[in-house]
N, C-alpha and C. Protein backbone atom coordinates (compact mmCIF):
# COMPACT_ATOMS: atom_id res chain seq x y z
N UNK A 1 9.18 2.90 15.12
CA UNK A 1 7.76 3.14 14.99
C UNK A 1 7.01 2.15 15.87
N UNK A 2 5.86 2.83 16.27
CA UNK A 2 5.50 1.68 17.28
C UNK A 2 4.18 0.97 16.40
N UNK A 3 3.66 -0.50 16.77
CA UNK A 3 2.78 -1.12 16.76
C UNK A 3 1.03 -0.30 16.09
N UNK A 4 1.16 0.46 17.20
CA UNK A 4 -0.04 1.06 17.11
C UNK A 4 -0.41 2.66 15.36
N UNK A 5 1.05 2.95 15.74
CA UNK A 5 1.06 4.28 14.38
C UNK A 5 1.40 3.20 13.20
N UNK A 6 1.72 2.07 13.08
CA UNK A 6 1.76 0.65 12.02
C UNK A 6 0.35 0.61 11.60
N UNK A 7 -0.23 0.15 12.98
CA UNK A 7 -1.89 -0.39 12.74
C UNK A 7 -2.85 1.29 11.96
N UNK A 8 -2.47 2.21 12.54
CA UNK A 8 -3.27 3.55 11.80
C UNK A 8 -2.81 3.58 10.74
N UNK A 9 -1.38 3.22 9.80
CA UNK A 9 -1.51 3.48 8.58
C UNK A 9 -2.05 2.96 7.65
N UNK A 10 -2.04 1.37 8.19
CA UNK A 10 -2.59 0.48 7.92
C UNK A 10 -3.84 0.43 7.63
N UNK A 11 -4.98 0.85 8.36
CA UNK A 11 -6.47 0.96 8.35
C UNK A 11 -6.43 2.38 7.16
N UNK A 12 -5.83 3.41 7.79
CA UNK A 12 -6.07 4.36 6.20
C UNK A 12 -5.57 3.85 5.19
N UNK A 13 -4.91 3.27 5.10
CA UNK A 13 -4.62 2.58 3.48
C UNK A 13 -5.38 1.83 2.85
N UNK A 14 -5.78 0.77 4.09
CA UNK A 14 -7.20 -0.20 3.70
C UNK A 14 -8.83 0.63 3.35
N UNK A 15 -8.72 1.75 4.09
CA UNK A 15 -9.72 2.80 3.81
C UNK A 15 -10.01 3.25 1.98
N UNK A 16 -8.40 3.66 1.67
CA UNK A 16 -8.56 4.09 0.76
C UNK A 16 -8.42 3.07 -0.41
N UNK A 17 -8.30 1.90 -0.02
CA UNK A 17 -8.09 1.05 -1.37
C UNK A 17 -9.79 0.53 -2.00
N UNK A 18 -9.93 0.51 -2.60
CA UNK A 18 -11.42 0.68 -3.31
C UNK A 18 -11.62 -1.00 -3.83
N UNK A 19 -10.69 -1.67 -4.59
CA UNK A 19 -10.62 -2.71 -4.98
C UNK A 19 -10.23 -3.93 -3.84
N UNK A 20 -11.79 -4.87 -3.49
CA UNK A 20 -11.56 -5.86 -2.72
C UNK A 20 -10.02 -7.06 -2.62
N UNK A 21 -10.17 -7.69 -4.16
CA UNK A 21 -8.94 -8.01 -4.51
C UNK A 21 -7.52 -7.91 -3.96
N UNK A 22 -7.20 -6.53 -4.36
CA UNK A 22 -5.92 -5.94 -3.76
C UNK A 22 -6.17 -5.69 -2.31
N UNK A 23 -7.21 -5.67 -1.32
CA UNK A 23 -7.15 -5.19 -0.05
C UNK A 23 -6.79 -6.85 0.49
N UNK A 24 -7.46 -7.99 -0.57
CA UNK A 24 -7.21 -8.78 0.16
C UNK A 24 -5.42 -9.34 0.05
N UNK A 25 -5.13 -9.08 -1.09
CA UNK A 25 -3.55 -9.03 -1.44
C UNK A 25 -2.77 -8.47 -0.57
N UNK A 26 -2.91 -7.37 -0.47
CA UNK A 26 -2.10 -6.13 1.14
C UNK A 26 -1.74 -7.53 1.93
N UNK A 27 -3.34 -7.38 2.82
CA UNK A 27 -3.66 -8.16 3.89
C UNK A 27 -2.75 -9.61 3.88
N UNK A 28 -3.13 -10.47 3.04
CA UNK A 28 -2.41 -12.02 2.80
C UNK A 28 -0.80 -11.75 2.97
N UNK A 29 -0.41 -10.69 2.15
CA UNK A 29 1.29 -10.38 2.22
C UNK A 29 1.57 -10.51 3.53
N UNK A 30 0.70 -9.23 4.01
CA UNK A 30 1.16 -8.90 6.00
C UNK A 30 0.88 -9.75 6.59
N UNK A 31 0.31 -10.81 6.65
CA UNK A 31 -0.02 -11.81 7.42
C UNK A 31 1.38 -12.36 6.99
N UNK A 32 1.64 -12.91 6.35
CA UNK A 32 3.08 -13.44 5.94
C UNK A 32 4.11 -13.26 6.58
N UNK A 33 3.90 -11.64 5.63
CA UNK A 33 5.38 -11.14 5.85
C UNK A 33 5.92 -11.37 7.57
N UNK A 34 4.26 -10.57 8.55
CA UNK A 34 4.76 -10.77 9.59
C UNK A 34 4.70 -12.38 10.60
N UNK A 35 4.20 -13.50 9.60
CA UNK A 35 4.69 -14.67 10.27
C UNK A 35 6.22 -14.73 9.97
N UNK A 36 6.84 -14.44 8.89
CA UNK A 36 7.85 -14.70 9.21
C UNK A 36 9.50 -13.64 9.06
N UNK A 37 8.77 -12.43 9.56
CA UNK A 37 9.52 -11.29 10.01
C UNK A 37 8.63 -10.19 11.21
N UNK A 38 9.17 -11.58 12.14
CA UNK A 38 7.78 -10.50 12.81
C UNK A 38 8.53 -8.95 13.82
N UNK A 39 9.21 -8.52 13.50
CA UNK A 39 9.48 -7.13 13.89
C UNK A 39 9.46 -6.34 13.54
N UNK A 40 9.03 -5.46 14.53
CA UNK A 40 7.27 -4.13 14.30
C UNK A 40 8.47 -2.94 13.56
N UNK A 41 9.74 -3.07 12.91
CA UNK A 41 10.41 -1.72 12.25
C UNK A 41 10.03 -2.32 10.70
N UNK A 42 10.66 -4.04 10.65
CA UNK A 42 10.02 -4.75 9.47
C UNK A 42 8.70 -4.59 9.13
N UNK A 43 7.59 -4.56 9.84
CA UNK A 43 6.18 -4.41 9.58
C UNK A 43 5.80 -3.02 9.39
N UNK A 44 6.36 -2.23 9.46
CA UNK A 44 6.34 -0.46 9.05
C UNK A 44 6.48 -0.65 8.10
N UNK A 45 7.99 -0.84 7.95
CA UNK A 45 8.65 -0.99 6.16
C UNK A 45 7.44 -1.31 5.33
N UNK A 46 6.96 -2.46 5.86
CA UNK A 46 6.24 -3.32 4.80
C UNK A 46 4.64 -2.01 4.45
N UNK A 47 4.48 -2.07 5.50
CA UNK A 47 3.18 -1.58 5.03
C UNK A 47 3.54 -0.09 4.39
N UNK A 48 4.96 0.79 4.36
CA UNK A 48 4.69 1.87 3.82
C UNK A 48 4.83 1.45 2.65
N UNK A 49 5.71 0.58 2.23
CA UNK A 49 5.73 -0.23 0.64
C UNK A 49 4.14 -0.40 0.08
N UNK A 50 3.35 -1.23 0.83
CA UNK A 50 2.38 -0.84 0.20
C UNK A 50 1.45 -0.10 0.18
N UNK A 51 1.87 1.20 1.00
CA UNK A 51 0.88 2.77 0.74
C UNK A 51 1.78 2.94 -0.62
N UNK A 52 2.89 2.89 -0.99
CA UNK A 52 3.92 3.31 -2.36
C UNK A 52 3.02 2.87 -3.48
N UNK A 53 2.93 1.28 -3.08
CA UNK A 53 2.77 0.90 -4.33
C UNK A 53 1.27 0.98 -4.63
N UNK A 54 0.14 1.31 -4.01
CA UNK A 54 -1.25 1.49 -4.11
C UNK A 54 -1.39 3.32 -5.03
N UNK A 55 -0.23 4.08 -4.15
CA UNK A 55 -0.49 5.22 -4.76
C UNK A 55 0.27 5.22 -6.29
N UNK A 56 1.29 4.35 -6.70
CA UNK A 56 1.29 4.60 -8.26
C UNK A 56 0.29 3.64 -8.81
N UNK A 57 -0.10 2.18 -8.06
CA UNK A 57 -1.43 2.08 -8.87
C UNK A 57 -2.37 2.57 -9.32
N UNK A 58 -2.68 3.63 -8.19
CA UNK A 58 -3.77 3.84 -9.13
C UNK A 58 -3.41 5.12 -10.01
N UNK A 59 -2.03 6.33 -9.86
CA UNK A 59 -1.48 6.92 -10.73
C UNK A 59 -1.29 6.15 -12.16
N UNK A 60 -0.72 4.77 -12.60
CA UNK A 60 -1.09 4.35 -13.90
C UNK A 60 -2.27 4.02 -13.81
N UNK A 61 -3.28 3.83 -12.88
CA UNK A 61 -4.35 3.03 -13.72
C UNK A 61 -5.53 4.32 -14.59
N UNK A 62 -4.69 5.77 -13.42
CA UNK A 62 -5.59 6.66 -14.05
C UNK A 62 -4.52 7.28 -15.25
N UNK A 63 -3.54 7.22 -15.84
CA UNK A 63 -2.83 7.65 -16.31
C UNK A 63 -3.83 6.60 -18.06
N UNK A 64 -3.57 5.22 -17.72
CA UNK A 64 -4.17 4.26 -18.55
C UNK A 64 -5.53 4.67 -19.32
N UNK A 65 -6.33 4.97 -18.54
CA UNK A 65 -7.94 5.65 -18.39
C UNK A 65 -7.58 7.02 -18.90
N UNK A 66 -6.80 7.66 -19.03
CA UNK A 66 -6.89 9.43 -19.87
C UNK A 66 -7.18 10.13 -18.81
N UNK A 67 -7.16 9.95 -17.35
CA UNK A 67 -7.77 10.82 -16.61
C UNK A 67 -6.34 11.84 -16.08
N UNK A 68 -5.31 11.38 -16.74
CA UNK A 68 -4.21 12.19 -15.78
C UNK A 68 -3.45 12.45 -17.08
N UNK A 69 -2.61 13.38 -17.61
CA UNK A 69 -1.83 13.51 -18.60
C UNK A 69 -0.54 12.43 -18.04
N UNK A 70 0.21 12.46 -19.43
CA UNK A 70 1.48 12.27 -18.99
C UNK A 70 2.16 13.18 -19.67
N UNK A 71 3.56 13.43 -17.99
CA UNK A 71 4.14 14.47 -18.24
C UNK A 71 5.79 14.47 -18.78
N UNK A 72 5.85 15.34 -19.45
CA UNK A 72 7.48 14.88 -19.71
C UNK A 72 8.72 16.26 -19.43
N UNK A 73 9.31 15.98 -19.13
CA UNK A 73 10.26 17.39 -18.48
C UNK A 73 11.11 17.06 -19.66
N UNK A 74 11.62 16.44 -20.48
CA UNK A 74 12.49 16.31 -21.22
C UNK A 74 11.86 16.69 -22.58
């Protein structure tokens, strides 16, 4: 993956995160992560981890709130 399709997922993710807090959390990680893994297949990884983990946040946080059922197949 190159640099640049990294940096676009990146900005839509930051787009969609609503809570300052956690945008600044993302952000502080990737600064990190990529001081000290700085190769751009490692810095994909990282940031699709946290498109993952933003989209079940806010799946429990609306699950928490009554806005989403929970479902059970079993």
């Amino acid at each position: 993956m190159s640099w640049a399709f990294t940096g676009l997922l990146l900005v839509k993710l930051m787009r969609h995160v609503e809570s300052w807090p956690l945008r600044r959390f993302y952000l502080k990680r990737l600064a990190n992560f990529i001081k000290h893994r700085p190769y751009p297949m490692r810095v994909f990884d990282y940031v699709m981890e946290s498109i993952c983990h933003h989209h079940f946040y806010r799946f429990s946080q609306d699950m928490a709130k009554g806005r989403t059922d929970i479902i059970s197949t079993m």
